[in-house]
Protein backbone atom coordinates (compact mmCIF):
# COMPACT_ATOMS: atom_id res chain seq x y z
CA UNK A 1 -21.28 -31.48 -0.41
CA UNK A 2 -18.78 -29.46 2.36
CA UNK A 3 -18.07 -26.28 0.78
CA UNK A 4 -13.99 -25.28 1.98
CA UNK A 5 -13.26 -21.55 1.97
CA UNK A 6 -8.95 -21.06 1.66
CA UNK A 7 -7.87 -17.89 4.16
CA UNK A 8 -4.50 -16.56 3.40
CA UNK A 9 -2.74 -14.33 5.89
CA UNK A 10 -0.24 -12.50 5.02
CA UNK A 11 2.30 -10.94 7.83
CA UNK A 12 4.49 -8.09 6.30
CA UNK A 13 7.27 -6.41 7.88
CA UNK A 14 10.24 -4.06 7.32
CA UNK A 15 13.70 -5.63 6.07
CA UNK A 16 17.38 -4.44 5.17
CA UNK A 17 18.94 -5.65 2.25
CA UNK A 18 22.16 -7.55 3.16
CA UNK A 19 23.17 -9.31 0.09
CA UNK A 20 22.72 -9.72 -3.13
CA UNK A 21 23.45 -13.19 -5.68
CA UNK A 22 24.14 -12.05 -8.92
CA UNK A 23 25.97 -8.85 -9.14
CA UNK A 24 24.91 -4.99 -8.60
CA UNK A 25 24.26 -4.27 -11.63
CA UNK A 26 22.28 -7.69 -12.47
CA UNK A 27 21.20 -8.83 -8.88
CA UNK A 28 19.30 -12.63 -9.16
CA UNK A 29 17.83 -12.46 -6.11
CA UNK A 30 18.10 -10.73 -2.38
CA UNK A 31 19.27 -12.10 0.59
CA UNK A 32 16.96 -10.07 3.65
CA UNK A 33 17.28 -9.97 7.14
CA UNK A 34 16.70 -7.53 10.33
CA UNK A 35 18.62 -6.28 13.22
CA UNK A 36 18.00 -8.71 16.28
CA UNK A 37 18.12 -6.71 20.35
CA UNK A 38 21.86 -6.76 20.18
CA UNK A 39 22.32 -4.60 16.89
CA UNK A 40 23.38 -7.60 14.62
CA UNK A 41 21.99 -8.13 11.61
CA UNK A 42 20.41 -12.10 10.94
CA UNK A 43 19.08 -13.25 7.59
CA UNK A 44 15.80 -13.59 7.55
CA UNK A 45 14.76 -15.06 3.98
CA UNK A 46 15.28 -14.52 0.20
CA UNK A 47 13.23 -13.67 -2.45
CA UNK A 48 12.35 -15.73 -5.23
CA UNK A 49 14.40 -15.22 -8.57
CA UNK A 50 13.73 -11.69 -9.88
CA UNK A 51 12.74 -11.01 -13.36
CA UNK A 52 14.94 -8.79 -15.66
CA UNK A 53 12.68 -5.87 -15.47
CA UNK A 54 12.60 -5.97 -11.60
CA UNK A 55 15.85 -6.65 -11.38
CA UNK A 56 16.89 -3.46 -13.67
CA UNK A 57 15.08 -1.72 -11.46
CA UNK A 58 16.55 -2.91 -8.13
CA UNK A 59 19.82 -2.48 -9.58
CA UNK A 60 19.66 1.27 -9.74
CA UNK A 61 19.06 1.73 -6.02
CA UNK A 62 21.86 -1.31 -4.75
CA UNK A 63 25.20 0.19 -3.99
CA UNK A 64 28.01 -2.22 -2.21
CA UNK A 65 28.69 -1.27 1.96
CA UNK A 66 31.78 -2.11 3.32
């Protein structure tokens, strides 16, 4: 019998909130993304759905940019 071994890597970096579903003050989830060479920001990913408590949370620190 083969016995298997599962690696997981896990790659972390930094990333700017740039939008929110959901409101401010009950955000769903977050739309993330980084600044590519020319200054511009490009989504990168989302997170999965965020539970109330996170999301409570969150909501304290999200302000709207314009």
């Amino acid at each position: 019998m083969q016995r298997r071994t599962k690696i997981r890597r896990r790659h972390t970096i930094e990333a700017i909130v740039g939008a929110v579903t959901g409101s401010l003050t009950r955000p769903q989830l977050l739309i993330l993304g980084r600044h590519d060479p020319t200054g511009r920001l490009r989504p990168i990913g989302r997170t999965v759905p965020l539970r109330p408590d996170a999301a409570g949370q969150l909501a304290e620190h999200l302000s709207a940019y314009s």
